[in-house]
Structure formats: structure tokens, C-alpha cells
PDB file of N, CA and C in Angstrom:
ATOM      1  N   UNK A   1      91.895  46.984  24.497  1.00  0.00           N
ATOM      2  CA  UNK A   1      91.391  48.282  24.869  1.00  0.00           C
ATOM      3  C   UNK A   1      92.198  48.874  26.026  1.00  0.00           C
ATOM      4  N   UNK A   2      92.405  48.372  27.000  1.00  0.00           N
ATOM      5  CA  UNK A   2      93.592  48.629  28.262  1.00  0.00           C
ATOM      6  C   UNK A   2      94.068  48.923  28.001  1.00  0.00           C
ATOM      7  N   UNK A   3      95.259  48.091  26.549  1.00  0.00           N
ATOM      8  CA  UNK A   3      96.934  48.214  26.466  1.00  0.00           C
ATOM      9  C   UNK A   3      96.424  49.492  25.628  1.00  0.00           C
ATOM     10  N   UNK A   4      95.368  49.832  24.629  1.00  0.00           N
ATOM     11  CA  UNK A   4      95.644  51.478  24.226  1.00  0.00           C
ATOM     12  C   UNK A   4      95.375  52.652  25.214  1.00  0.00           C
ATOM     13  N   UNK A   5      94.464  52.253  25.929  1.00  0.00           N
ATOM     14  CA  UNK A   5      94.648  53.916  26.976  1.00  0.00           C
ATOM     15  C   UNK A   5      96.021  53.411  27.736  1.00  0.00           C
ATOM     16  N   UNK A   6      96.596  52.507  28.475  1.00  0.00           N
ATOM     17  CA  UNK A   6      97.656  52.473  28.812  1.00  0.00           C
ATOM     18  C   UNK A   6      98.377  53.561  28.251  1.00  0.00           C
ATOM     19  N   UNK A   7      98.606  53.077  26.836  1.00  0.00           N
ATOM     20  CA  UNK A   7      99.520  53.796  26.003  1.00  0.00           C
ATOM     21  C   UNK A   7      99.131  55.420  25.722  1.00  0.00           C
ATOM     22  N   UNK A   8      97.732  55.571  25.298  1.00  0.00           N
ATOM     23  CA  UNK A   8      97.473  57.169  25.285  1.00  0.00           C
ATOM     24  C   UNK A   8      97.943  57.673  27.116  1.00  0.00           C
ATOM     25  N   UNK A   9      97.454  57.211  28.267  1.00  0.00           N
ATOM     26  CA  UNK A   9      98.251  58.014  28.937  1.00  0.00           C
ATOM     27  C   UNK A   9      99.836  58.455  29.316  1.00  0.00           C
ATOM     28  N   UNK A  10     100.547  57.192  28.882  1.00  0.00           N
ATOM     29  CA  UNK A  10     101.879  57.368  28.635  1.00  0.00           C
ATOM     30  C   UNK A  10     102.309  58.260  27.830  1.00  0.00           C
ATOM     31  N   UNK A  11     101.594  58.500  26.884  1.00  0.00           N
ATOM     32  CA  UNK A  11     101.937  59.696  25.696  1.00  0.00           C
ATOM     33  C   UNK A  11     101.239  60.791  26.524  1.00  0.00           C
ATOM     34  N   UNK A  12     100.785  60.755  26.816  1.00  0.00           N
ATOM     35  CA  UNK A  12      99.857  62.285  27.242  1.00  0.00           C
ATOM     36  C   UNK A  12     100.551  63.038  29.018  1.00  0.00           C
ATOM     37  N   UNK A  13     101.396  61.911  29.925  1.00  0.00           N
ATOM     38  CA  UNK A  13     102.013  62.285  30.884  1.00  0.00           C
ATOM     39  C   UNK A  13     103.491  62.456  30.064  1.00  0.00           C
ATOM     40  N   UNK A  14     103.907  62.073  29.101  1.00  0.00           N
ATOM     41  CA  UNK A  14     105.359  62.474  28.598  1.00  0.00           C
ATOM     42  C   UNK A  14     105.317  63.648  28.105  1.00  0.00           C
ATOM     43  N   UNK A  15     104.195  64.031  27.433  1.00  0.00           N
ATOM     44  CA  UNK A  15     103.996  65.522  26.976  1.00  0.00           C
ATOM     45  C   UNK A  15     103.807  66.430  27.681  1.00  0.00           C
ATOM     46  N   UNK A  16     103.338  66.477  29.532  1.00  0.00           N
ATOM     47  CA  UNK A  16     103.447  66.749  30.032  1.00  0.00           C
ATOM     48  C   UNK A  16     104.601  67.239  30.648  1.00  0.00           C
ATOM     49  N   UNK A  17     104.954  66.249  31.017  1.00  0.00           N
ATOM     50  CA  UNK A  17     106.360  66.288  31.636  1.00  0.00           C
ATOM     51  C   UNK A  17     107.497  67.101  30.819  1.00  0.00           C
ATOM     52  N   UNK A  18     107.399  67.004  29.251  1.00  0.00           N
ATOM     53  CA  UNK A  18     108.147  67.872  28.350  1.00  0.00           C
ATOM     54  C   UNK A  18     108.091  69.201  28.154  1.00  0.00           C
ATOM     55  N   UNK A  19     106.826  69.632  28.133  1.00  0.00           N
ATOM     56  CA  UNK A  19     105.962  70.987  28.195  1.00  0.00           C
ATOM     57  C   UNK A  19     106.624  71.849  29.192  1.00  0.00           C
ATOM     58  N   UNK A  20     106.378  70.857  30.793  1.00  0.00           N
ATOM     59  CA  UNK A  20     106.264  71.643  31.823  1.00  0.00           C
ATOM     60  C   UNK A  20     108.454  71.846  31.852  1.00  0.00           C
ATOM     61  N   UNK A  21     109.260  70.814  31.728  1.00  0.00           N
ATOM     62  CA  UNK A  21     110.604  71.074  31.488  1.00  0.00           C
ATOM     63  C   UNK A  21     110.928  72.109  30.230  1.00  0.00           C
ATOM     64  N   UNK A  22     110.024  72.578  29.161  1.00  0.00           N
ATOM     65  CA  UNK A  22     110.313  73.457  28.666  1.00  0.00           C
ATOM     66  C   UNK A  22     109.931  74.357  28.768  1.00  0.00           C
ATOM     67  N   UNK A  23     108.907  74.856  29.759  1.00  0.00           N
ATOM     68  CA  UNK A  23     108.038  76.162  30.074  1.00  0.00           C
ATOM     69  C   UNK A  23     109.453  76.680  31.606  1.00  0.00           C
ATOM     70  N   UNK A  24     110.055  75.723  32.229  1.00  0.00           N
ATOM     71  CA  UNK A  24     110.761  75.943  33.235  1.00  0.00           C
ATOM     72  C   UNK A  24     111.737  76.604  32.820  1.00  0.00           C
ATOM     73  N   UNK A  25     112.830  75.781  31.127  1.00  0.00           N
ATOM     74  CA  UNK A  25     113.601  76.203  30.858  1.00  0.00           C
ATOM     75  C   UNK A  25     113.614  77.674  30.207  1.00  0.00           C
ATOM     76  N   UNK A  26     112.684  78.294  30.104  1.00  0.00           N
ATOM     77  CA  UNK A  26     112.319  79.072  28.926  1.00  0.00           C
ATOM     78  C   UNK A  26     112.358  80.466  30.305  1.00  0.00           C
ATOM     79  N   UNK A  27     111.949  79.953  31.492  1.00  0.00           N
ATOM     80  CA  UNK A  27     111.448  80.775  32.631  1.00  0.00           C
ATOM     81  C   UNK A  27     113.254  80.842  32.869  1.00  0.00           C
ATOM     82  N   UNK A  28     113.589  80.064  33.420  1.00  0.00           N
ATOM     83  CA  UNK A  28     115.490  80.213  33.297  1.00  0.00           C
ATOM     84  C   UNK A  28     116.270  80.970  32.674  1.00  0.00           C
ATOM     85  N   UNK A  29     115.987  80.910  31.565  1.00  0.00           N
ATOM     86  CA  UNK A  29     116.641  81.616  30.031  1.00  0.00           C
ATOM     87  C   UNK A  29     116.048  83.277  30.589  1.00  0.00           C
ATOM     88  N   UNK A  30     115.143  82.895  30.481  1.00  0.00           N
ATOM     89  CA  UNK A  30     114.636  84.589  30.913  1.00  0.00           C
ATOM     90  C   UNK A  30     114.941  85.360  31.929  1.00  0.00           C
ATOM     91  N   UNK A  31     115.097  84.484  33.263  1.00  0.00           N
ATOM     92  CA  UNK A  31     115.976  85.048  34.512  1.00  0.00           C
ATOM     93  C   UNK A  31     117.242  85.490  34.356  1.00  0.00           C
ATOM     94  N   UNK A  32     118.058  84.655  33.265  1.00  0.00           N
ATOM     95  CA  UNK A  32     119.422  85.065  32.975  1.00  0.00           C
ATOM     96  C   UNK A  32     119.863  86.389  32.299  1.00  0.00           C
ATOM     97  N   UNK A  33     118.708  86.291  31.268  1.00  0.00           N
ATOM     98  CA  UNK A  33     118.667  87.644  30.010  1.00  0.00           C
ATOM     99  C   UNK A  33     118.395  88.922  31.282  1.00  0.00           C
ATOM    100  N   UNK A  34     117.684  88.482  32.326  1.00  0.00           N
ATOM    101  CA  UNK A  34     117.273  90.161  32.891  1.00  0.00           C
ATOM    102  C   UNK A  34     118.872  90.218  33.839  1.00  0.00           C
ATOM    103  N   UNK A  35     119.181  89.313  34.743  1.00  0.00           N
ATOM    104  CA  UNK A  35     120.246  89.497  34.893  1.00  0.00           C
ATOM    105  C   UNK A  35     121.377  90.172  34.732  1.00  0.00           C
ATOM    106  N   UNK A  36     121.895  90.034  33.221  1.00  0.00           N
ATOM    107  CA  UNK A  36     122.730  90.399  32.098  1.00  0.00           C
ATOM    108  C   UNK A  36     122.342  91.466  31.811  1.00  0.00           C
ATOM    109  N   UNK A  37     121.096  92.000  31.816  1.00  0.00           N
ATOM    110  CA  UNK A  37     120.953  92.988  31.445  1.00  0.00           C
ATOM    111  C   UNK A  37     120.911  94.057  32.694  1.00  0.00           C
ATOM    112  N   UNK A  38     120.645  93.565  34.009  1.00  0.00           N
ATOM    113  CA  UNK A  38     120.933  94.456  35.045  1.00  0.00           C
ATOM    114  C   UNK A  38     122.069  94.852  35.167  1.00  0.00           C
ATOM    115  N   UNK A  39     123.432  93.870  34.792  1.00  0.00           N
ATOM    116  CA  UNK A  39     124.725  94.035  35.033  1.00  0.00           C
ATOM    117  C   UNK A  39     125.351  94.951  33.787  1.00  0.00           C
ATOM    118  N   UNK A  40     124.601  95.411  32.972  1.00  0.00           N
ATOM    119  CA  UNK A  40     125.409  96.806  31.875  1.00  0.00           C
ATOM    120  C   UNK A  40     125.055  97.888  32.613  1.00  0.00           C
ATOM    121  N   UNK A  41     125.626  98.331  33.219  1.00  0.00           N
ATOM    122  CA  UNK A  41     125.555 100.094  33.799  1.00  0.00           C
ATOM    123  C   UNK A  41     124.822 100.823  32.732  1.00  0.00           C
ATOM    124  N   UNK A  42     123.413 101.224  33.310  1.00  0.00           N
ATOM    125  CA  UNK A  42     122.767 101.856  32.743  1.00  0.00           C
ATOM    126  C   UNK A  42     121.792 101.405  31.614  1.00  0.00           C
ATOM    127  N   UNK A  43     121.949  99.946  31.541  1.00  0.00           N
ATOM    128  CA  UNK A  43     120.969  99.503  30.499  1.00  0.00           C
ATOM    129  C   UNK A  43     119.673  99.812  30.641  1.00  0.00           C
ATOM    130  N   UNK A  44     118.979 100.564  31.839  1.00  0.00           N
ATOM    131  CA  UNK A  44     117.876 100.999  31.782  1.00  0.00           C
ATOM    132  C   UNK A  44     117.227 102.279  30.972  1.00  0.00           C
ATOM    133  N   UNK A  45     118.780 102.851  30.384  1.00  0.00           N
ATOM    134  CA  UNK A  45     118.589 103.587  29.337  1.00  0.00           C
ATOM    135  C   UNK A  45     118.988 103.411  27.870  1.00  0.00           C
ATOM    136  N   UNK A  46     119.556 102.101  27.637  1.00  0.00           N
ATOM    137  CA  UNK A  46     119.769 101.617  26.325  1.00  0.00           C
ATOM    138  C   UNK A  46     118.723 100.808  25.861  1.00  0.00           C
ATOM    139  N   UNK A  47     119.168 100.857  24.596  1.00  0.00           N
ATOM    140  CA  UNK A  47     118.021  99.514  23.586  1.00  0.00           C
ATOM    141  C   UNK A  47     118.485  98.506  23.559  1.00  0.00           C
ATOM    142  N   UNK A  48     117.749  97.340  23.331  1.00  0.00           N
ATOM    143  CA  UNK A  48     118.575  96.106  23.576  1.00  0.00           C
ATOM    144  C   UNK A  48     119.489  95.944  22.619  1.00  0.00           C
ATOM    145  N   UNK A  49     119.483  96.374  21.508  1.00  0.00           N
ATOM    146  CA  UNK A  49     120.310  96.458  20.351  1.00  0.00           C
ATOM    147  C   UNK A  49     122.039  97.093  20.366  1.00  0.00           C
ATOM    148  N   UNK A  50     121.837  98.420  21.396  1.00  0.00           N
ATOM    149  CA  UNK A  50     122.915  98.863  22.188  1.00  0.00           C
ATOM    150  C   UNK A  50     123.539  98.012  23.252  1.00  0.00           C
ATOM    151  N   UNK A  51     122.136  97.555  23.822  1.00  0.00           N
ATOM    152  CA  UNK A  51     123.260  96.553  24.912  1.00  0.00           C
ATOM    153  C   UNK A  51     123.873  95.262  24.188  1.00  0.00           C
ATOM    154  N   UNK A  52     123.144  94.485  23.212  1.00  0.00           N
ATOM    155  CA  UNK A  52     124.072  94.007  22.327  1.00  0.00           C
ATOM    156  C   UNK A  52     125.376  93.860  21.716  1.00  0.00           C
ATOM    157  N   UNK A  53     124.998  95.464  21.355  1.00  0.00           N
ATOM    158  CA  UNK A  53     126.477  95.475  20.333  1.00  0.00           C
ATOM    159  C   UNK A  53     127.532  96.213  21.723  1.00  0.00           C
ATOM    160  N   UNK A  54     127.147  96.649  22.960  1.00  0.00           N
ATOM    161  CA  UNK A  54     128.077  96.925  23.830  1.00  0.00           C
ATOM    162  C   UNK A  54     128.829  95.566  24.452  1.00  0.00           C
ATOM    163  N   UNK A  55     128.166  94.505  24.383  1.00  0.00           N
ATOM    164  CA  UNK A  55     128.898  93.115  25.198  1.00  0.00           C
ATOM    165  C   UNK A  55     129.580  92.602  24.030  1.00  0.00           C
ATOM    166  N   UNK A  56     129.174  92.667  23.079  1.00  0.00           N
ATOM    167  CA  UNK A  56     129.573  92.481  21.891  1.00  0.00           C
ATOM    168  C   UNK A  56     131.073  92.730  21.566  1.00  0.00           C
ATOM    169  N   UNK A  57     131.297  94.162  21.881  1.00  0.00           N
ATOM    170  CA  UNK A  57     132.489  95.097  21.951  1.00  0.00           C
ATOM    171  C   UNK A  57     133.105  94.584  23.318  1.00  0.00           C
ATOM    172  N   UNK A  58     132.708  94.381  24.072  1.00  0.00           N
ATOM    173  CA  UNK A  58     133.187  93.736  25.562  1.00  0.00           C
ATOM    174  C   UNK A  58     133.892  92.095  24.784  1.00  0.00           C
ATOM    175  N   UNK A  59     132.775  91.533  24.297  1.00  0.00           N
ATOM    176  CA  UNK A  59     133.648  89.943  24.170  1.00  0.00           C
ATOM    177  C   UNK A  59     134.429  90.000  22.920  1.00  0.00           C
ATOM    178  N   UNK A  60     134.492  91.069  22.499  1.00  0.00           N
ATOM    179  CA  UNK A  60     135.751  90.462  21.048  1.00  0.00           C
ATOM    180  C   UNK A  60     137.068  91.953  21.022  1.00  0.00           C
ATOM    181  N   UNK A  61     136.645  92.305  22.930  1.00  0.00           N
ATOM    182  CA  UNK A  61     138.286  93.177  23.100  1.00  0.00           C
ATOM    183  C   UNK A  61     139.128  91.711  23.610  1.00  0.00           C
ATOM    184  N   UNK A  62     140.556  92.383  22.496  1.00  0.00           N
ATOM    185  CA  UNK A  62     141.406  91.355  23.021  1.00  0.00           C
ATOM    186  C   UNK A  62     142.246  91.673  24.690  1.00  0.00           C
ATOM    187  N   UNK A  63     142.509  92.254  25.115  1.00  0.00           N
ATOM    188  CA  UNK A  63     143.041  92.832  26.358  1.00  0.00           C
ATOM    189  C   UNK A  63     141.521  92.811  27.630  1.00  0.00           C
ATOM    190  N   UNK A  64     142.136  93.155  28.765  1.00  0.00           N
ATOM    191  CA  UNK A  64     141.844  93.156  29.683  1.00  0.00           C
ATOM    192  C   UNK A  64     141.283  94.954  29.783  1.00  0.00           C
ATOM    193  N   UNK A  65     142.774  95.641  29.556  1.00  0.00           N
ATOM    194  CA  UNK A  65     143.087  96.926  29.377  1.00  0.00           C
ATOM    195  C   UNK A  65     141.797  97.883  28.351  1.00  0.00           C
ATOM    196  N   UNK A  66     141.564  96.716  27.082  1.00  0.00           N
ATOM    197  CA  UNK A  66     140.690  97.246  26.248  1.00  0.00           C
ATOM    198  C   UNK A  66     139.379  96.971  26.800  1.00  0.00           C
ATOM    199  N   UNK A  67     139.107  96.104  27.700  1.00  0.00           N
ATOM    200  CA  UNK A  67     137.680  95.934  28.034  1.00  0.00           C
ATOM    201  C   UNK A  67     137.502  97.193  29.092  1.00  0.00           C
ATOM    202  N   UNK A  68     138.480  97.302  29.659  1.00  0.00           N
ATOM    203  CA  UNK A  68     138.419  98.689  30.905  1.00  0.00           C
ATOM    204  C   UNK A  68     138.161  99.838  30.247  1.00  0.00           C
ATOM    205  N   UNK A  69     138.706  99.986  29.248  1.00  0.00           N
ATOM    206  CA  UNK A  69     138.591 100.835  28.104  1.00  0.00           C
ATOM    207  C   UNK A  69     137.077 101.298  27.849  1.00  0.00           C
ATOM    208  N   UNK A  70     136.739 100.293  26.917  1.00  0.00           N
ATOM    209  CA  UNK A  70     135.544 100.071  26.699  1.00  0.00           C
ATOM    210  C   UNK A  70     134.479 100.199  27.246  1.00  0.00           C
ATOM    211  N   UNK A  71     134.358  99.673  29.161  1.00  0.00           N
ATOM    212  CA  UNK A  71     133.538  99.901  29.747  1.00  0.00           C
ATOM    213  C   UNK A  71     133.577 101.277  31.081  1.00  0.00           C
ATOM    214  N   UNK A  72     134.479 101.774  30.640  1.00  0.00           N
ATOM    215  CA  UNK A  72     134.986 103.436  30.863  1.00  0.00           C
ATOM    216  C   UNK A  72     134.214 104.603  30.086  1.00  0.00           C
ATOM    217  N   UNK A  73     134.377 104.122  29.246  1.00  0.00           N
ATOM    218  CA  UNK A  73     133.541 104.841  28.109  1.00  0.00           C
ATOM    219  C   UNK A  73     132.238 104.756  27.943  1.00  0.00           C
ATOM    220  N   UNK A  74     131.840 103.702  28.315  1.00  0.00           N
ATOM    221  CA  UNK A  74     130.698 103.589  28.333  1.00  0.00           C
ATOM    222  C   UNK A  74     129.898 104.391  29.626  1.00  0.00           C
ATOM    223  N   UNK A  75     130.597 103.513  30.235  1.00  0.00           N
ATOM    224  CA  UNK A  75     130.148 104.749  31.757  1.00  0.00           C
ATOM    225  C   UNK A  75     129.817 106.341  31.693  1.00  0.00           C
ATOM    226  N   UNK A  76     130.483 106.798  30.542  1.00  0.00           N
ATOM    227  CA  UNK A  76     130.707 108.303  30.556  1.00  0.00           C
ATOM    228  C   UNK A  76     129.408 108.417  29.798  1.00  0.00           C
ATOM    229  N   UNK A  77     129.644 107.817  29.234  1.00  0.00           N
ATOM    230  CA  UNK A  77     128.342 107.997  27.964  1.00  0.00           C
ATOM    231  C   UNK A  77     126.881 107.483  28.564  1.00  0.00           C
ATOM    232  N   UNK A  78     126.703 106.807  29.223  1.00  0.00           N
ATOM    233  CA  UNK A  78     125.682 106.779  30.591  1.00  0.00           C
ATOM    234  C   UNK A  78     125.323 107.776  30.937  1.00  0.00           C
ATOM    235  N   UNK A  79     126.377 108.258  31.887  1.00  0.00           N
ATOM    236  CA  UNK A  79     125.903 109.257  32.584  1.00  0.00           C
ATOM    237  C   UNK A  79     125.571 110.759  32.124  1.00  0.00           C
ATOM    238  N   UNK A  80     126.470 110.927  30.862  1.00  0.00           N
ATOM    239  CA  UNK A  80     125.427 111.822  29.811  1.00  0.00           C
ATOM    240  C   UNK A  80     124.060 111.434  29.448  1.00  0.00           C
ATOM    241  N   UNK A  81     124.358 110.954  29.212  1.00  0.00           N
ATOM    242  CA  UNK A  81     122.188 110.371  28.517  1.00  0.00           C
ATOM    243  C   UNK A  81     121.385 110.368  29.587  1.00  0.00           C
ATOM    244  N   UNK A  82     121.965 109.827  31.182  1.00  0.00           N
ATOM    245  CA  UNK A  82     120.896 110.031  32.186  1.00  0.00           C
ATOM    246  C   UNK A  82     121.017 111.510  32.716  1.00  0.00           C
ATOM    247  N   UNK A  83     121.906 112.357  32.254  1.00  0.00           N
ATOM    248  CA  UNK A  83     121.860 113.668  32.661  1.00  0.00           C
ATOM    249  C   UNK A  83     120.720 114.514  32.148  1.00  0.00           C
ATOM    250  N   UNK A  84     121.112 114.133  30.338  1.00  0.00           N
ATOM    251  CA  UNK A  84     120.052 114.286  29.546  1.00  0.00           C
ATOM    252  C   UNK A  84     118.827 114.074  29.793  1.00  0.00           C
ATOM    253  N   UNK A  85     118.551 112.956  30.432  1.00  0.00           N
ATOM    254  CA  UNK A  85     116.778 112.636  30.637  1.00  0.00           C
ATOM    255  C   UNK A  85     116.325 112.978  32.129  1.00  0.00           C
ATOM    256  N   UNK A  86     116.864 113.566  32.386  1.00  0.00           N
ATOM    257  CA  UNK A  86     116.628 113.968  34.443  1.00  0.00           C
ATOM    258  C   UNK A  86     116.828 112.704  35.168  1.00  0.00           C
ATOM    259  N   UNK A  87     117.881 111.269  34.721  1.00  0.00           N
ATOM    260  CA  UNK A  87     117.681 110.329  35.752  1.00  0.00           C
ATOM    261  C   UNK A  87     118.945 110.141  36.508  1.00  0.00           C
ATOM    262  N   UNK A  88     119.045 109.625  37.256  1.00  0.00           N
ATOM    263  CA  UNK A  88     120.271 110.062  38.489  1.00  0.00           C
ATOM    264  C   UNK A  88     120.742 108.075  38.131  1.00  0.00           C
ATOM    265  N   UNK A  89     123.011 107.766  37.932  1.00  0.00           N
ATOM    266  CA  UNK A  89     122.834 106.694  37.852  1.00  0.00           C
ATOM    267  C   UNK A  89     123.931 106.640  38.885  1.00  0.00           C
ATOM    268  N   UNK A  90     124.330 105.936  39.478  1.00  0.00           N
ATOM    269  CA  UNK A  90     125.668 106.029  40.518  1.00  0.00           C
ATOM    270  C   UNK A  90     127.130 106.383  39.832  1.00  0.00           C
ATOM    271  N   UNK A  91     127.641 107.722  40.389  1.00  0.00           N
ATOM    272  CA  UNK A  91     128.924 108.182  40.240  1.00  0.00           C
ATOM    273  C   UNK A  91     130.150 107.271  39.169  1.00  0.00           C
ATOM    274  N   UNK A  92     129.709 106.258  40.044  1.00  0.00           N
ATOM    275  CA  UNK A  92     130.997 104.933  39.845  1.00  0.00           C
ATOM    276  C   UNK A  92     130.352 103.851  39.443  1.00  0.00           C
ATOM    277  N   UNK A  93     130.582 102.817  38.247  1.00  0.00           N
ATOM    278  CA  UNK A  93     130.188 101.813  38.163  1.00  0.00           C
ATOM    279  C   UNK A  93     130.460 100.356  38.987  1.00  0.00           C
ATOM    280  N   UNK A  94     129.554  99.719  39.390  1.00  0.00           N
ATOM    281  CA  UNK A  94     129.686  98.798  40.192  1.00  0.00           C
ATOM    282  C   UNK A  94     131.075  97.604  40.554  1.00  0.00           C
ATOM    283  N   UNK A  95     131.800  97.787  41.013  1.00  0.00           N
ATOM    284  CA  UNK A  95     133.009  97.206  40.549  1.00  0.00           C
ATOM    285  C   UNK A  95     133.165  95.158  40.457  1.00  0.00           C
ATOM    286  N   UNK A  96     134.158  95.244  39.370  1.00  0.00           N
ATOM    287  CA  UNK A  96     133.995  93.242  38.513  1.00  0.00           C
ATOM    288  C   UNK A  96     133.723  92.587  39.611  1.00  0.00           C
ATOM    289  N   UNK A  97     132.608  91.909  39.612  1.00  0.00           N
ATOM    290  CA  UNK A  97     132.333  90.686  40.807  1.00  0.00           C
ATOM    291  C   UNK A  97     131.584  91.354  41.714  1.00  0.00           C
ATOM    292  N   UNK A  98     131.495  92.504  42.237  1.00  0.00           N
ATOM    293  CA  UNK A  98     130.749  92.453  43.533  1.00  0.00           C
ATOM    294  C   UNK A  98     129.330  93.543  43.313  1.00  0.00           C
ATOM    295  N   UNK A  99     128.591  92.647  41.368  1.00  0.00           N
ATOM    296  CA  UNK A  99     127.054  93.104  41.494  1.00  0.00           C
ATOM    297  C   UNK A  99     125.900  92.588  42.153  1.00  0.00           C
ATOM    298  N   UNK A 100     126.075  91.716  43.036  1.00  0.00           N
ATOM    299  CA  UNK A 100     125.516  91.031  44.365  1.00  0.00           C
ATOM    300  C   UNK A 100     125.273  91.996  45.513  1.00  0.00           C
ATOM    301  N   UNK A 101     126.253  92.805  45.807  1.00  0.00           N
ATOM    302  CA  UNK A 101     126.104  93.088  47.176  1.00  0.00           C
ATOM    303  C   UNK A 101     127.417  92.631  48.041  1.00  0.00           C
ATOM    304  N   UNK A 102     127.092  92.396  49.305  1.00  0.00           N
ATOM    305  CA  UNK A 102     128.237  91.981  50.127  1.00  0.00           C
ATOM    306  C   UNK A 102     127.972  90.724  50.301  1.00  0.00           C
ATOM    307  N   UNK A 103     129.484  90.225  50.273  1.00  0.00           N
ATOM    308  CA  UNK A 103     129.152  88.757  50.117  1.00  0.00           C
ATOM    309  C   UNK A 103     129.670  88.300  48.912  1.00  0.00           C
ATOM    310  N   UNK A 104     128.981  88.969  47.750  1.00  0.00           N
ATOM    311  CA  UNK A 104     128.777  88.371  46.496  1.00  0.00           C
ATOM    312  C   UNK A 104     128.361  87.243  46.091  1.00  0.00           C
ATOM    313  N   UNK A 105     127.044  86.951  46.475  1.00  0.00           N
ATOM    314  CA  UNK A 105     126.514  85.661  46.164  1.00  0.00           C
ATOM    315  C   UNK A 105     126.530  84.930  47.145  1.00  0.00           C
ATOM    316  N   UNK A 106     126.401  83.641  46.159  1.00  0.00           N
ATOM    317  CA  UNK A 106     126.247  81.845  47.330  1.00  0.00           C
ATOM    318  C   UNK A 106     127.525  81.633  47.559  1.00  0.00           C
ATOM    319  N   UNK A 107     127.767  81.461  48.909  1.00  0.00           N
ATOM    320  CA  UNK A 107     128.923  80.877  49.572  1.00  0.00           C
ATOM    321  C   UNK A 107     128.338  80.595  51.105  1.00  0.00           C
ATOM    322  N   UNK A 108     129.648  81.065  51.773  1.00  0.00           N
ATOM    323  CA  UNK A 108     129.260  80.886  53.349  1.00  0.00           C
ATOM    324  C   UNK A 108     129.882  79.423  53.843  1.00  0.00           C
ATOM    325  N   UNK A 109     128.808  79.181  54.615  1.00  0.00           N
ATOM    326  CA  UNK A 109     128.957  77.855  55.304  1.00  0.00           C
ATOM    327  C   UNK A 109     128.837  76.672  55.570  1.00  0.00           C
ATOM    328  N   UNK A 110     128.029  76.574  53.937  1.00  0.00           N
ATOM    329  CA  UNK A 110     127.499  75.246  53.570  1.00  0.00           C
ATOM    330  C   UNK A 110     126.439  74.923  54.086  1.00  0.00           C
ATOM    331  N   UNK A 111     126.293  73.799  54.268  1.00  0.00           N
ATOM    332  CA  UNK A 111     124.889  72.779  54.725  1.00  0.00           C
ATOM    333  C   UNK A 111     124.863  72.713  56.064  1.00  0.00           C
ATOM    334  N   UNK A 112     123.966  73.390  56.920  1.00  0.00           N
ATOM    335  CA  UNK A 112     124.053  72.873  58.020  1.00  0.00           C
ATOM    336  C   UNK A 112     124.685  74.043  59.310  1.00  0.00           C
ATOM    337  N   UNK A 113     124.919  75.174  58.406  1.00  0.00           N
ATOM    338  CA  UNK A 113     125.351  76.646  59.352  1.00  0.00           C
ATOM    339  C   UNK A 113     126.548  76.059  60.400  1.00  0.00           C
ATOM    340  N   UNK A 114     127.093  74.706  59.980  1.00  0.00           N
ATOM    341  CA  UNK A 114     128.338  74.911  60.996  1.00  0.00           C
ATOM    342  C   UNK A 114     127.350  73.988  62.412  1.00  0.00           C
ATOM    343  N   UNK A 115     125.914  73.143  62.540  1.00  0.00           N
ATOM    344  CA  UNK A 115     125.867  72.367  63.709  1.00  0.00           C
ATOM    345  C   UNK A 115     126.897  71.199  63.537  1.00  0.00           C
ATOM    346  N   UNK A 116     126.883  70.209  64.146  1.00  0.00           N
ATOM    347  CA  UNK A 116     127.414  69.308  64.517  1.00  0.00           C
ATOM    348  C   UNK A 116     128.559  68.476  63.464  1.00  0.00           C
ATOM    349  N   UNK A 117     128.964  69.369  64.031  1.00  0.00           N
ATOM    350  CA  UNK A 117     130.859  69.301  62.626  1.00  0.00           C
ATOM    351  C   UNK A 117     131.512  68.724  64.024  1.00  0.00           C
TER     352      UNK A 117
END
């Protein structure tokens, strides 16, 4: 009788433990998708279907030149549609790498702000 609840709680804390690592991962996945989707200029006025097929067009330009291209155009076409709907989007799109802010992200000084080095 022991060695089976033994065993039902072993099964019942592994399912746990699986649940809660896939309710985390699922919370992850989802932080990333809004992310990605903050970083298309103007996706607050596209469908996800547009922002789709726009990264889409982003990952299968062969050039550098064609992605500038691409996301040139897009820009323009932004800022028509938010003209169109009365919404105001910035002049200039955010330039490669610095959609963070200043800084751009985690860096700095490591562990420990630089005490006793």
C-alpha cells in the first residue's frame, strides 16, 4: 500500500512539474511573438497575416539592399494608413538594433557594478 501512493505521488509531482514547465514555456513563446511584433513599424495597424507575409518578404530578400528596400516601403505605406486613420507614427523608423532604447539592452558591467575587482 506505501510503495503505491509512493508511486501515485511521484506521478502526480512529475505532472506537475511538466504542466507548470509548459505553462512557463508557452508564457515565453508569447513574450517573444509580442516582441516581434512591436519591432514591425506600425504593426499596430496591420493584421497578423500582413505582418506575416511582411517578415516573410524580409527573410527570403536575398540582399541586404533588398531588405532596406523592402522595409522602406513599408514605412511609406505605414504612414499612409496611419494618416488615413487619424494615428500619428514616428517620421523615421526606428533604426537596426537600437529598438531598446539607449544602451540597447543587457550589457554594462556585469555582476557586481564594478565592487571589488
Amino acid at each position: 500500500m506505501l510503495q503505491r501512493t509512493l508511486v501515485i505521488l511521484a506521478i502526480t509531482g512529475t505532472s506537475l512539474f511538466l504542466c507548470h514547465g509548459a505553462r512557463a514555456a508557452d508564457q515565453d513563446r508569447t513574450q517573444e511573438q509580442t516582441q516581434a511584433q512591436e519591432q514591425v513599424f506600425g504593426s499596430q495597424l496591420m493584421t497578423p497575416q500582413e505582418r506575416a507575409e511582411y517578415r516573410d518578404r524580409l527573410r527570403t530578400a536575398k540582399t541586404q539592399e533588398e531588405r532596406d528596400r523592402i522595409r522602406a516601403e513599408h514605412h511609406l505605406q505605414m504612414l499612409e494608413r496611419a494618416k488615413e486613420r487619424g494615428v500619428s507614427l514616428p517620421d523615421k523608423p526606428p533604426t537596426r538594433g537600437q529598438g531598446m532604447g539607449p544602451g540597447g539592452g543587457m550589457g554594462g558591467g556585469g555582476m557586481g557594478g564594478g565592487r571589488n575587482r
